[in-house]
C-alpha atoms as a PDB file:
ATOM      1  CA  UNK A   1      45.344 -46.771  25.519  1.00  0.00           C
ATOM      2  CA  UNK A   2      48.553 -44.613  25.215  1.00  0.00           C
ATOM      3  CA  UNK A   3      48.683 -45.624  21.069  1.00  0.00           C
ATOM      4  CA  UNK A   4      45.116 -44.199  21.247  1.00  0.00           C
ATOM      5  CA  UNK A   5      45.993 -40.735  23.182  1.00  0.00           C
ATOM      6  CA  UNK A   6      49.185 -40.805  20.383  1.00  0.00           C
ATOM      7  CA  UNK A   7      46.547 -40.840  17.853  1.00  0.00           C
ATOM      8  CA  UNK A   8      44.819 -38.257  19.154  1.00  0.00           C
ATOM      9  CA  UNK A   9      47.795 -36.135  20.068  1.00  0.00           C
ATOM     10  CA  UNK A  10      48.804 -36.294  16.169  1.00  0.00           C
ATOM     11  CA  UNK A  11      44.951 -35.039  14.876  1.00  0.00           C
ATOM     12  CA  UNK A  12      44.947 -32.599  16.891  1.00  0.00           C
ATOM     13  CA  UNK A  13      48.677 -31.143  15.512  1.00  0.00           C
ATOM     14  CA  UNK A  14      48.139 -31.642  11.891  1.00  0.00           C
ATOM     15  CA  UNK A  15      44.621 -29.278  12.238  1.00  0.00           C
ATOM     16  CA  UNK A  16      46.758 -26.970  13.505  1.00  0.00           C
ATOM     17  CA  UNK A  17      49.092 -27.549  11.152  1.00  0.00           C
ATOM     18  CA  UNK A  18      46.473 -26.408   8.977  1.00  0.00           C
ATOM     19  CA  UNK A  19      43.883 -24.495  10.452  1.00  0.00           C
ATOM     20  CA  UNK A  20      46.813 -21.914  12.253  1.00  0.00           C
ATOM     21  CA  UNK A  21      48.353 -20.630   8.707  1.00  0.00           C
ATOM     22  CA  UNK A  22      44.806 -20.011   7.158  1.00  0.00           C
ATOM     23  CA  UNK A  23      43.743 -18.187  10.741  1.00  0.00           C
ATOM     24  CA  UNK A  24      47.279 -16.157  10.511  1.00  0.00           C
ATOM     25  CA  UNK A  25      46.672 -15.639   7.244  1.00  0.00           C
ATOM     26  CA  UNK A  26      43.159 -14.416   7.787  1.00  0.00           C
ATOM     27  CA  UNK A  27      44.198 -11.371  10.406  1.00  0.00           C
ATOM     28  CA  UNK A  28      47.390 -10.633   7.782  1.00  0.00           C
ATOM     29  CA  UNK A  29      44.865  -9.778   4.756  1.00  0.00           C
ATOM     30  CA  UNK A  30      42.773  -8.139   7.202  1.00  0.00           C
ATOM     31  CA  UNK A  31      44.992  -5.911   8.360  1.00  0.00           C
ATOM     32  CA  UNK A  32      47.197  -4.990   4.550  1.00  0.00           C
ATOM     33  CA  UNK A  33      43.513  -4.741   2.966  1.00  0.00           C
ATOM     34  CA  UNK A  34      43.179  -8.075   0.920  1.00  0.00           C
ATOM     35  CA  UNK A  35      40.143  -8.583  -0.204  1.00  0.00           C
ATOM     36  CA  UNK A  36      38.400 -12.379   0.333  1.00  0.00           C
ATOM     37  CA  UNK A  37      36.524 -13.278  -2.276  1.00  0.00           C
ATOM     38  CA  UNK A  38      32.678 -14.380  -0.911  1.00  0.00           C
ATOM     39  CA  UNK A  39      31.363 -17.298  -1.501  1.00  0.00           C
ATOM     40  CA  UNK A  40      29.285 -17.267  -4.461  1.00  0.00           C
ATOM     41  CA  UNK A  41      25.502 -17.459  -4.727  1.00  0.00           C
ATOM     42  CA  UNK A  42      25.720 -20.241  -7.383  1.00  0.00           C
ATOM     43  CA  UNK A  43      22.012 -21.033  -7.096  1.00  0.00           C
ATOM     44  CA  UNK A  44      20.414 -17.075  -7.435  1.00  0.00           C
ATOM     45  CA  UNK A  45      19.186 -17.340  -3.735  1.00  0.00           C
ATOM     46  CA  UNK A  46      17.326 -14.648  -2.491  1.00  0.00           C
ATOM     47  CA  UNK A  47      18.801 -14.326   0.874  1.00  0.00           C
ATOM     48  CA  UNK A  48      22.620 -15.635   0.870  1.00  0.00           C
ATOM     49  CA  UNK A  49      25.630 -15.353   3.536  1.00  0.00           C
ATOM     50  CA  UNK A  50      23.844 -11.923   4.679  1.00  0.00           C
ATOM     51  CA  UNK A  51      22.754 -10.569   1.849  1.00  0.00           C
ATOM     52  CA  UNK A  52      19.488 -10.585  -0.095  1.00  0.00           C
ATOM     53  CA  UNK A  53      20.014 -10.868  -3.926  1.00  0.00           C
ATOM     54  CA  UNK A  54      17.804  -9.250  -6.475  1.00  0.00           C
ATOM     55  CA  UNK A  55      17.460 -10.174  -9.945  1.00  0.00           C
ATOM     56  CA  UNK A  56      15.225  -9.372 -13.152  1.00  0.00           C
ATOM     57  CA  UNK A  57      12.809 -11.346 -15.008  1.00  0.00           C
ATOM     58  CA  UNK A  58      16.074 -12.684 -17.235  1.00  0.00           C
ATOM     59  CA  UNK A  59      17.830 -13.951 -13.858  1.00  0.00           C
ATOM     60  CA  UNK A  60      20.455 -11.384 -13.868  1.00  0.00           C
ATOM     61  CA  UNK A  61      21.563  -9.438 -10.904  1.00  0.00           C
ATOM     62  CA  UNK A  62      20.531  -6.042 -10.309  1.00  0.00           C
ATOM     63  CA  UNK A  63      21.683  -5.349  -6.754  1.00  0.00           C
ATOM     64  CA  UNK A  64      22.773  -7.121  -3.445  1.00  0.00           C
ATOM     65  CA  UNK A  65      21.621  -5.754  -0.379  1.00  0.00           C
ATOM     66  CA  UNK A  66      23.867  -6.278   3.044  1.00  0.00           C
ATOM     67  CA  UNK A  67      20.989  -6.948   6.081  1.00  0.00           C
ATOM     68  CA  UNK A  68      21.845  -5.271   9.524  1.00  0.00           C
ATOM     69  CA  UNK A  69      19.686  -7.797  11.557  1.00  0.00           C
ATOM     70  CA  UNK A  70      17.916 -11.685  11.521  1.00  0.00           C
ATOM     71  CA  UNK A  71      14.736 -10.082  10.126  1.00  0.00           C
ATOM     72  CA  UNK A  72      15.444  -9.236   6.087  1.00  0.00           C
ATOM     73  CA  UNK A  73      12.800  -9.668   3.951  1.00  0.00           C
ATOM     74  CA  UNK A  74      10.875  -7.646   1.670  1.00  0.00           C
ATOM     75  CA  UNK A  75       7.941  -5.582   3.526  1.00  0.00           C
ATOM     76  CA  UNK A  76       4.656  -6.123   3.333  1.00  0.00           C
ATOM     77  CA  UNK A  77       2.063  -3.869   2.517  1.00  0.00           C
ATOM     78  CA  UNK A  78       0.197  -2.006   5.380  1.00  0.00           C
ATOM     79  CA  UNK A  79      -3.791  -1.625   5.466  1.00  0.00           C
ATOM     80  CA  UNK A  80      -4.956   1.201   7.982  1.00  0.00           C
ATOM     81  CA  UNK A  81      -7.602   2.439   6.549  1.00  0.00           C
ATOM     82  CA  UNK A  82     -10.266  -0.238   8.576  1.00  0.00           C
ATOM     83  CA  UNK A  83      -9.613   2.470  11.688  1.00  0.00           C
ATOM     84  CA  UNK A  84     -11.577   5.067  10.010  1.00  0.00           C
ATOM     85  CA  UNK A  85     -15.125   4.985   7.463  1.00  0.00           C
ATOM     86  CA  UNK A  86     -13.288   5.660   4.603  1.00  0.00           C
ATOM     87  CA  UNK A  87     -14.797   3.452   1.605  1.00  0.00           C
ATOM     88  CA  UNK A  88     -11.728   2.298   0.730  1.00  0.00           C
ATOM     89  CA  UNK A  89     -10.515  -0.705  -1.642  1.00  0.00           C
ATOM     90  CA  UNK A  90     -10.304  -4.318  -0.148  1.00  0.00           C
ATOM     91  CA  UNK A  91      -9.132  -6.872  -2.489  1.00  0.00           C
ATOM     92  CA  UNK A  92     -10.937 -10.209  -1.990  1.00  0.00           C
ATOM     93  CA  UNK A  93      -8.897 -13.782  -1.884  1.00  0.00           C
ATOM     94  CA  UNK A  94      -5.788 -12.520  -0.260  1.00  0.00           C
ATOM     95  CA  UNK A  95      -4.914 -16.035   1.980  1.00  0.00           C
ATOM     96  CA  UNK A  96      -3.928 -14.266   4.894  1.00  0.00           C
ATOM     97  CA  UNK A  97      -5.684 -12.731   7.997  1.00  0.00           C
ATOM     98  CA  UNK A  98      -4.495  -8.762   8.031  1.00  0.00           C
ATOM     99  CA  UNK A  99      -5.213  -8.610   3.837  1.00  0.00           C
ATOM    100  CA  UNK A 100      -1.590  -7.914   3.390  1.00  0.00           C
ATOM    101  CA  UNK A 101       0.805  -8.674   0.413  1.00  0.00           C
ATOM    102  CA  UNK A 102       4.349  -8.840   0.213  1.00  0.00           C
ATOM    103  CA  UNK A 103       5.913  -6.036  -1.948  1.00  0.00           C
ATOM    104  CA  UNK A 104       8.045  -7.120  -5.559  1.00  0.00           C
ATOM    105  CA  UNK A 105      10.870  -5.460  -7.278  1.00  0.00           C
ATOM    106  CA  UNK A 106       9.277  -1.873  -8.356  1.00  0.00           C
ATOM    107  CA  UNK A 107      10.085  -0.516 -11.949  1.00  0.00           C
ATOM    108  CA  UNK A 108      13.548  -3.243 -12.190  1.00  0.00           C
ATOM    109  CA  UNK A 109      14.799  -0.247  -9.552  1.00  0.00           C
ATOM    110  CA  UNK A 110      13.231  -0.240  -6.067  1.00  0.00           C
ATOM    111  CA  UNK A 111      12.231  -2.434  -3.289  1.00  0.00           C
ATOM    112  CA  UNK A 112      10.883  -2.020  -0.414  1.00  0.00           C
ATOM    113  CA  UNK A 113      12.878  -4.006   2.327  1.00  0.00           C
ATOM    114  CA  UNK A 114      12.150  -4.856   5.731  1.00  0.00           C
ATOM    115  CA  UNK A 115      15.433  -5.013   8.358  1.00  0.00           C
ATOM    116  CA  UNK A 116      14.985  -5.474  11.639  1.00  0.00           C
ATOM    117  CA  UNK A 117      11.917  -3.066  12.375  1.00  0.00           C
ATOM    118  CA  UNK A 118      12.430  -0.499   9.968  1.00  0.00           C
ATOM    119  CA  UNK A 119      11.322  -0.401   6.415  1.00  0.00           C
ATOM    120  CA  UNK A 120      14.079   0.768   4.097  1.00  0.00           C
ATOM    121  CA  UNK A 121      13.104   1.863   0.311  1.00  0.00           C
ATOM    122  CA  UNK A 122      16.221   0.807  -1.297  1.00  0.00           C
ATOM    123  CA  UNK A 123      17.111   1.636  -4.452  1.00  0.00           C
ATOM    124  CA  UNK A 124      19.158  -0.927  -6.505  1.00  0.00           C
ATOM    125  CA  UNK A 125      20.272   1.164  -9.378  1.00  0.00           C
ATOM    126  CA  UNK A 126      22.564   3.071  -6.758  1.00  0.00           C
ATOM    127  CA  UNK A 127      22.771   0.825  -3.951  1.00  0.00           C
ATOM    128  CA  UNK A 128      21.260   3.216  -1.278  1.00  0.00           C
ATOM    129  CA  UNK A 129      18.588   3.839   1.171  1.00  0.00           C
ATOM    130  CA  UNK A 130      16.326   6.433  -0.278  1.00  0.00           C
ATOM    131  CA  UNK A 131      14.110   6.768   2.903  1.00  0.00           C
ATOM    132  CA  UNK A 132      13.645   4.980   5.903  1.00  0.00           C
ATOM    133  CA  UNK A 133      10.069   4.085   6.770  1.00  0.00           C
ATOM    134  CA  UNK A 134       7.506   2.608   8.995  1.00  0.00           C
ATOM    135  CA  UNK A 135       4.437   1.245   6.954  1.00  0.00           C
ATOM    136  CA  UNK A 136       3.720   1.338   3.365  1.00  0.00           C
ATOM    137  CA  UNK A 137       0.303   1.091   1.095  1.00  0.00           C
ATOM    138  CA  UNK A 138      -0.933   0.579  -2.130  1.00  0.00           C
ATOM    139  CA  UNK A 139      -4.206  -1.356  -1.496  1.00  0.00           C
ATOM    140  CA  UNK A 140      -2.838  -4.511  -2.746  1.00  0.00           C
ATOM    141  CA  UNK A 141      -3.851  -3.167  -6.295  1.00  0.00           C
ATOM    142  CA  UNK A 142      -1.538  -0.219  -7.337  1.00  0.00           C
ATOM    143  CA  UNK A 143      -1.801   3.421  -7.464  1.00  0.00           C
ATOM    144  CA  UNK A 144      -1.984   5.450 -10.621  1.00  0.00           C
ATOM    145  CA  UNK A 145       1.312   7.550 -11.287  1.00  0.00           C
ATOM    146  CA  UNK A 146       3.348   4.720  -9.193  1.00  0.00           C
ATOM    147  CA  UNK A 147       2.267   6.305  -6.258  1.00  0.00           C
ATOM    148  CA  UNK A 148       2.809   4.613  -2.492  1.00  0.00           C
ATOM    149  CA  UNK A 149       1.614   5.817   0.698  1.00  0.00           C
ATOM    150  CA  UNK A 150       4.409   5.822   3.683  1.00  0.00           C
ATOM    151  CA  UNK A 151       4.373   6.439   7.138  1.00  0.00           C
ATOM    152  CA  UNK A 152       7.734   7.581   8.420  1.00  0.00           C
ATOM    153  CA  UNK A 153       9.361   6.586  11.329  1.00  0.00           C
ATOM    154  CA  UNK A 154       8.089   9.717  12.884  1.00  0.00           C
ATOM    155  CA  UNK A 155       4.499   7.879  12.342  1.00  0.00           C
ATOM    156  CA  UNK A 156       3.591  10.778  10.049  1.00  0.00           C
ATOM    157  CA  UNK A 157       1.838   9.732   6.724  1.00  0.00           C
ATOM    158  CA  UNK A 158       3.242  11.267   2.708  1.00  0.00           C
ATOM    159  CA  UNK A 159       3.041  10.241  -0.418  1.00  0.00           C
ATOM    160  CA  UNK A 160       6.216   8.964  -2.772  1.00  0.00           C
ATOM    161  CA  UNK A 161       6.103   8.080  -6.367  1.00  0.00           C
ATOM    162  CA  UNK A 162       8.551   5.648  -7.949  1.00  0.00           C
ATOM    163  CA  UNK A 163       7.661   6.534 -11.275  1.00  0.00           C
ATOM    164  CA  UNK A 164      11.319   7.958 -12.320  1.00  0.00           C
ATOM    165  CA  UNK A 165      13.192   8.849  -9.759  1.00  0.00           C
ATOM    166  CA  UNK A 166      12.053   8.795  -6.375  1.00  0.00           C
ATOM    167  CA  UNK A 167      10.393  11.501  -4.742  1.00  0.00           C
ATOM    168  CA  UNK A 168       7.889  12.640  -2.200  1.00  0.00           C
ATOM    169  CA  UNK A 169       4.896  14.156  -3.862  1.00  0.00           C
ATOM    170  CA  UNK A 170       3.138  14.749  -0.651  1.00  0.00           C
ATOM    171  CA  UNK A 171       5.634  15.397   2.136  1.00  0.00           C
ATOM    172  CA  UNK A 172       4.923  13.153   5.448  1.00  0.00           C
ATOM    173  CA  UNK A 173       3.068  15.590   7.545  1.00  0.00           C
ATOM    174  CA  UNK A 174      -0.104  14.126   8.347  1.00  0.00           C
ATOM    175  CA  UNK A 175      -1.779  11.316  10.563  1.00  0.00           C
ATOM    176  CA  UNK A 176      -3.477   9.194   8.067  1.00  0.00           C
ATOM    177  CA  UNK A 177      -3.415   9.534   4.169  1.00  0.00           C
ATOM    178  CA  UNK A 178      -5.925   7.344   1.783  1.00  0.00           C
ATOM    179  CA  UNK A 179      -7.710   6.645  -0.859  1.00  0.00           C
ATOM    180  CA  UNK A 180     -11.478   6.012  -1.598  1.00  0.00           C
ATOM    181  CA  UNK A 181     -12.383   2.791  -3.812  1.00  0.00           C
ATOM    182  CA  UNK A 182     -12.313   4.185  -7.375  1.00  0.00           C
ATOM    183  CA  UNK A 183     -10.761   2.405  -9.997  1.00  0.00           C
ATOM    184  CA  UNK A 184      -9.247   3.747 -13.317  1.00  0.00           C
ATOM    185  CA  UNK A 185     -10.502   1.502 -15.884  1.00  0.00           C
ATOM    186  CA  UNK A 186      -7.519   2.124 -17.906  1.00  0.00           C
ATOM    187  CA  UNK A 187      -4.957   0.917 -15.544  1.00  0.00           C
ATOM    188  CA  UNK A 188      -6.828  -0.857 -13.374  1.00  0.00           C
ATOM    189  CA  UNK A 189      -5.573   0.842 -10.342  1.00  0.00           C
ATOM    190  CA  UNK A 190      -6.551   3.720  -7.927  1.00  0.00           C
ATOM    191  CA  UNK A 191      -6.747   6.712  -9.077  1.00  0.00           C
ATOM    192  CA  UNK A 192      -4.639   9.337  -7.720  1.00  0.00           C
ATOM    193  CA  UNK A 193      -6.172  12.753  -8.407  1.00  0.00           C
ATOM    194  CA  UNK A 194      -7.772  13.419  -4.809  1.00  0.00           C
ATOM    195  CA  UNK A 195      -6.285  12.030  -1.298  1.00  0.00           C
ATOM    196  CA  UNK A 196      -8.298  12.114   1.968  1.00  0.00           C
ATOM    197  CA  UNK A 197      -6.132  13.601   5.038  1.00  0.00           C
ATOM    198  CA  UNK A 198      -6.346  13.722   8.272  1.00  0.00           C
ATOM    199  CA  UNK A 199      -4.046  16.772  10.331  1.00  0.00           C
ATOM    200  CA  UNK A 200      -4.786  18.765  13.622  1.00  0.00           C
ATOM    201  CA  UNK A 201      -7.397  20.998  11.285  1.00  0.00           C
ATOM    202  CA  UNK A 202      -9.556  17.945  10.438  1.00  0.00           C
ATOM    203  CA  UNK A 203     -10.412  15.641   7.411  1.00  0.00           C
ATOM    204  CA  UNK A 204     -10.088  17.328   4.088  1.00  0.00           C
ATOM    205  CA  UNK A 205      -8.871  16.447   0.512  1.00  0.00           C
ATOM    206  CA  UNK A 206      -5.715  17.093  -1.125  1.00  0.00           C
ATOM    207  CA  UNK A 207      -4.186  16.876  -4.825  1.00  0.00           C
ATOM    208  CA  UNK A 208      -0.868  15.093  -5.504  1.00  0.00           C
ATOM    209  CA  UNK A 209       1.101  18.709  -5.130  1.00  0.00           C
ATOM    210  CA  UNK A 210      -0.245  18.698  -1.999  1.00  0.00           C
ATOM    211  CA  UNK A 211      -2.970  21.546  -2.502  1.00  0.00           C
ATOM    212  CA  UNK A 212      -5.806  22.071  -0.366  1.00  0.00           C
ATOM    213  CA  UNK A 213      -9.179  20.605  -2.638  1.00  0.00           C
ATOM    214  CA  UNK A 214     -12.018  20.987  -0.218  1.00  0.00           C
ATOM    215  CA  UNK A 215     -13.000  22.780   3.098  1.00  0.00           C
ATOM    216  CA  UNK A 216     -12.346  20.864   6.425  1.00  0.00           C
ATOM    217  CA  UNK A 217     -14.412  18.741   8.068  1.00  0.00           C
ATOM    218  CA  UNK A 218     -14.934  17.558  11.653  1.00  0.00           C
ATOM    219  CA  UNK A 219     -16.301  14.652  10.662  1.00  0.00           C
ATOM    220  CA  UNK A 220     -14.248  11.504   8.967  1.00  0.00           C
ATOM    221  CA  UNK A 221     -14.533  11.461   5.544  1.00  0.00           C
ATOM    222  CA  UNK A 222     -16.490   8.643   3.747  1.00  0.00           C
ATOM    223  CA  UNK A 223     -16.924   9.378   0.245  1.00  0.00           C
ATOM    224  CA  UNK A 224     -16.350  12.239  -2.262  1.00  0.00           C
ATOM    225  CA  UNK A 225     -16.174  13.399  -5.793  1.00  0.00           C
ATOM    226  CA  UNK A 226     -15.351  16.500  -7.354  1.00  0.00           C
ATOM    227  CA  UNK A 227     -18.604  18.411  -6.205  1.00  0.00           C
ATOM    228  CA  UNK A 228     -19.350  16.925  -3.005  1.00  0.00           C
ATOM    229  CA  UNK A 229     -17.804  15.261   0.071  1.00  0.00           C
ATOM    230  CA  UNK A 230     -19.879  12.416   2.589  1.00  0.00           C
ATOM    231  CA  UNK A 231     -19.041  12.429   5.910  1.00  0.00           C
ATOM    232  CA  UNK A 232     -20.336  10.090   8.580  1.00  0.00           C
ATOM    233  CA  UNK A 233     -20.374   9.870  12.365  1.00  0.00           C
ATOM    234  CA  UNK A 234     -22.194   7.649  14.405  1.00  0.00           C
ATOM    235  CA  UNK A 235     -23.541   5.279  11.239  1.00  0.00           C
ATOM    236  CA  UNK A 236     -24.911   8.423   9.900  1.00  0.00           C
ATOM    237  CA  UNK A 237     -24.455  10.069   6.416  1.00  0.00           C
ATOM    238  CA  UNK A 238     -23.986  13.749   5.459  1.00  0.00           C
ATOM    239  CA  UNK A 239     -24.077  15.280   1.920  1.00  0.00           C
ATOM    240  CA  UNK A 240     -21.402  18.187   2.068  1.00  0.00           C
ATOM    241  CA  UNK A 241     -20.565  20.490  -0.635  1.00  0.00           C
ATOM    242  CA  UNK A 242     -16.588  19.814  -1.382  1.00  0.00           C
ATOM    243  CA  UNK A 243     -16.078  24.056  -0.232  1.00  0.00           C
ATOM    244  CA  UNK A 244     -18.531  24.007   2.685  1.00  0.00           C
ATOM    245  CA  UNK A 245     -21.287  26.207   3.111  1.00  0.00           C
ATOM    246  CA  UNK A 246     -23.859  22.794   3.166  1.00  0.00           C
ATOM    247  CA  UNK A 247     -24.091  20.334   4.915  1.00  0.00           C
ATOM    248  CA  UNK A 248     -27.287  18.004   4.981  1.00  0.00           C
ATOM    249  CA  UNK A 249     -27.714  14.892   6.817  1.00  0.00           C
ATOM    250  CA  UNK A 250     -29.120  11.735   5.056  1.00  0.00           C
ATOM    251  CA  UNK A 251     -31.563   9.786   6.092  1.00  0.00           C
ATOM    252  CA  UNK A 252     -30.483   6.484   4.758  1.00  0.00           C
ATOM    253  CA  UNK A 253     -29.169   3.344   5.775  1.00  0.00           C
ATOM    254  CA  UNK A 254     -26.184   2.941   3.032  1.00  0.00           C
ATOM    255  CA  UNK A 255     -24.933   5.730   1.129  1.00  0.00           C
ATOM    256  CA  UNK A 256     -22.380   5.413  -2.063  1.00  0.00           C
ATOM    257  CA  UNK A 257     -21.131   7.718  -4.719  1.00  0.00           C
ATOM    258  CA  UNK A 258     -20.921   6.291  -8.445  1.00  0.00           C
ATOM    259  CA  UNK A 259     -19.993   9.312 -10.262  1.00  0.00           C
ATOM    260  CA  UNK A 260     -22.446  12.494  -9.617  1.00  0.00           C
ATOM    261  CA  UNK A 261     -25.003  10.131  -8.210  1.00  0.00           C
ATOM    262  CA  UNK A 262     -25.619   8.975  -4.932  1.00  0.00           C
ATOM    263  CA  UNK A 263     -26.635   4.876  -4.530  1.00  0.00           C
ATOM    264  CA  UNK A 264     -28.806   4.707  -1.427  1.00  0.00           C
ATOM    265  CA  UNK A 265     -30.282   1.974   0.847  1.00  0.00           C
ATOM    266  CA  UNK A 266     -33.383   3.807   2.463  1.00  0.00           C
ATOM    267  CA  UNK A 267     -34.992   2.428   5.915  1.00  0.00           C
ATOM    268  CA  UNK A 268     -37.358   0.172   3.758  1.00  0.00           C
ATOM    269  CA  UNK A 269     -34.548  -1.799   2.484  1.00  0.00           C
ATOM    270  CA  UNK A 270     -34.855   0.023  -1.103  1.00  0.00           C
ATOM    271  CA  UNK A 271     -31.418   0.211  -3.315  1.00  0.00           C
ATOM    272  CA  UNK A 272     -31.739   2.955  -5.487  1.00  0.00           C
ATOM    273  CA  UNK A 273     -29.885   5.739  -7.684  1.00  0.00           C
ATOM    274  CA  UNK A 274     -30.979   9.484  -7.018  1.00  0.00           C
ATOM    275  CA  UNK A 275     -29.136  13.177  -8.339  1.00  0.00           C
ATOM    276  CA  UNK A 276     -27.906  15.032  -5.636  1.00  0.00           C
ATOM    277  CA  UNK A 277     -28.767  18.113  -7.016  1.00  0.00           C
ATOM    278  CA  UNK A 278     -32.834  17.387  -7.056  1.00  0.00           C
ATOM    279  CA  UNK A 279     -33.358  14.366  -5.133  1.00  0.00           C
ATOM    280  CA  UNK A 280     -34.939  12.534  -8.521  1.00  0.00           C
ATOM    281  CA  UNK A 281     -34.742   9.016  -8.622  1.00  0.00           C
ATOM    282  CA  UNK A 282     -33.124   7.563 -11.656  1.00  0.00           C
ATOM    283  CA  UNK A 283     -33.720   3.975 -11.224  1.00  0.00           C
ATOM    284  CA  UNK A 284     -36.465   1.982 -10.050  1.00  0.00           C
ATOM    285  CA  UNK A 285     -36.348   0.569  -6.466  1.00  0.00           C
ATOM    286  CA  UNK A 286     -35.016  -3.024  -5.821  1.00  0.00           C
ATOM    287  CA  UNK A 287     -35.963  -4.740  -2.408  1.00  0.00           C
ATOM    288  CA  UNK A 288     -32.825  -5.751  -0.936  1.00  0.00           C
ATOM    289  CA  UNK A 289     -31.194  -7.326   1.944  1.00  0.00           C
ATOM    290  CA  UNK A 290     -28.430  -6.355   4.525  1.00  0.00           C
ATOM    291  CA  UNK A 291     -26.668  -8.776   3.415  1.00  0.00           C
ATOM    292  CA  UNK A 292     -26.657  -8.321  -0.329  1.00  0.00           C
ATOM    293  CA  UNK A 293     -23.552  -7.299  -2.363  1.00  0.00           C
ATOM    294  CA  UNK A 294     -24.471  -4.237  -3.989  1.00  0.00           C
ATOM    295  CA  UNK A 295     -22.179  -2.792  -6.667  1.00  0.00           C
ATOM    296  CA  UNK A 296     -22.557   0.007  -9.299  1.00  0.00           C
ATOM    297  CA  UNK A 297     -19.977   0.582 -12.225  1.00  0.00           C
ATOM    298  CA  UNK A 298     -20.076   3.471 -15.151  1.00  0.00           C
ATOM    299  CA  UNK A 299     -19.424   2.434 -18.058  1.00  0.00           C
ATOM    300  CA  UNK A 300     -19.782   3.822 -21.593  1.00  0.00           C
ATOM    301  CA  UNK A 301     -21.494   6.713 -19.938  1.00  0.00           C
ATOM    302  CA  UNK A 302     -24.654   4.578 -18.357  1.00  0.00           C
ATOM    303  CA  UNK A 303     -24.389   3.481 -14.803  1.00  0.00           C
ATOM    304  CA  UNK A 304     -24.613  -0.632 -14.251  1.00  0.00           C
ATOM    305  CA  UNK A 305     -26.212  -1.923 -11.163  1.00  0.00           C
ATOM    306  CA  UNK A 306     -25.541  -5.625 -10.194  1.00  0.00           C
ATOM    307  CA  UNK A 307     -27.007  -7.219  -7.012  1.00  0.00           C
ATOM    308  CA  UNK A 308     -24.911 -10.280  -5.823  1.00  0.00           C
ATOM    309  CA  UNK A 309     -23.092 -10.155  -9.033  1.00  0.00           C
ATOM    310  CA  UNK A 310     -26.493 -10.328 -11.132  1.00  0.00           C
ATOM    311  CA  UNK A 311     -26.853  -7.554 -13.773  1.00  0.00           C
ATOM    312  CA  UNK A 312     -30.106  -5.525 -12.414  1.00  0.00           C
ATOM    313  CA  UNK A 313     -30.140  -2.147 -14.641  1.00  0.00           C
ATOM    314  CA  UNK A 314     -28.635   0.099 -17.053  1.00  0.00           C
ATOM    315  CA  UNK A 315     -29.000   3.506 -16.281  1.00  0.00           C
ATOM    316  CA  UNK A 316     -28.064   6.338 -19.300  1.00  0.00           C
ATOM    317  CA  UNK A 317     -26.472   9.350 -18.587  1.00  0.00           C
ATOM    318  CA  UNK A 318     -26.943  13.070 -20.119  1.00  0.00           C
END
């Protein structure tokens, strides 16, 4: 028993023996400045000793990032817009329940990175925090110009584009900002020419420089082009000119904008293309169900109507 306890007794004074120098030593570098190397991330981790590491397509390190609490990640994307009866863009097959994606390395330069509960846009050419946010969106698809919709952590809604450098295009001053669901065929993402907004005036549209496009509504804002606005309330539709002055309410079940056109269900179930501007019908009608996928694309300047995916007609355009 007491060779035991001696055996002990000796352990325990040759770790300090060690352990006390390399402590002392510690504090002594500490306090004259000496920098200790880090441990190197040998294996390109993404999150490392406290850090997240970011790297290009060709492995090579563009920027560490030092995390202030457990959570460090990069953010998700935010979707909003199923509060309001905006007809916005939802992307089918995302394997998750709130139809969310996690952001990527932007342009080799910025990330968005979640830390802790705030959302920092970070930007790895210089190391620093460009803004500190609350939510972020770009439909899961992209916005034309590089264009991302923020909410700050004042819970007000702008616009930033990552194009070059960053900077907010539309200042956050408003309580929702977003996007109908019109694709530019080019680069297959949203275009970016008119934003819907919502401020203590009302619903109304706005270009990227923040310019006022269209009268204000009371009414949410479903739909619009350049000449006209939809509004709905209450499951019903209303044809506004974008400046006011007309407003006439709809009497059908679905209403959709493809182009200058309007795509309308009526009460009989009948899916059909009319002009605005005269109420003529430019298609035939085609019996359809609630149910039924209805989708109409321009192309080549003729409109394309498919029902559940199944080409139906090809309407030409003047």
């Amino acid at each position: 028993m007491r060779q035991n306890k001696k055996g002990v007794l000796i352990l325990i004074l040759v770790l300090l023996a060690i352990f006390t120098p390399l402590a002392i030593w510690g504090v002594i570098a500490n306090m004259m400045g000496v920098n200790i190397p880090e441990p190197e991330n040998l294996n390109h981790d993404f999150k490392f000793n406290g850090k997240l590491y970011f790297y290009n397509n060709s492995d090579e390190l563009l920027a560490t990032y030092k995390c202030e609490n457990t959570i460090c990640d990069y953010a998700k994307y935010s979707i909003d817009d199923d509060k309001y009866v905006i007809k916005y863009y939802k992307e089918e097959n995302i394997d998750n329940e709130d139809n969310t994606q996690n952001t990527q390395i932007i342009n080799n330069r910025y990330v968005f990175i979640l830390d802790g509960i705030t959302i920092k846009l970070f930007d790895l050419k210089s190391s620093t925090v460009f803004a500190n946010l609350k939510a972020i969106k770009n439909y899961n698809i992209g916005i034309d110009n590089d264009y991302y919709i923020v909410e700050d952590v004042n819970n007000n809604w702008g616009v930033i584009s990552l194009k070059d450098a960053a900077a907010f295009v539309i200042k956050c001053e408003y309580e929702y900002i977003g996007l109908h669901n019109e694709i530019n065929q080019e680069t297959k993402h949203l275009k970016s020419d008119l934003f819907v907004v919502k401020n203590y005036e009302g619903w109304k549209l706005i270009n990227s420089n923040n310019v006022k496009q269209s009268s204000d509504f009371l009414n949410e804002i479903y739909d619009y082009n350049k000449d006209y606005v939809i509004t709905k309330k209450n499951k019903i539709y209303y044809l506004n000119n974008i400046n006011g002055g007309n407003s006439v309410q709809l009497s059908y079940k679905k209403v959709d904008l493809v182009g200058d056109y309007l795509a309308v269900v009526d009460e009989n179930n009948d899916f059909y293309i009319i002009d605005p501007k005269n109420d003529n019908k430019l298609t035939e009608e085609f019996d359809v169900n609630d149910d039924d996928q209805l989708r109409c694309e321009i192309l080549d300047k003729a409109i394309f109507i498919f029902i559940n995916d199944a080409f139906k007609a090809r309407v030409e355009l003047d």
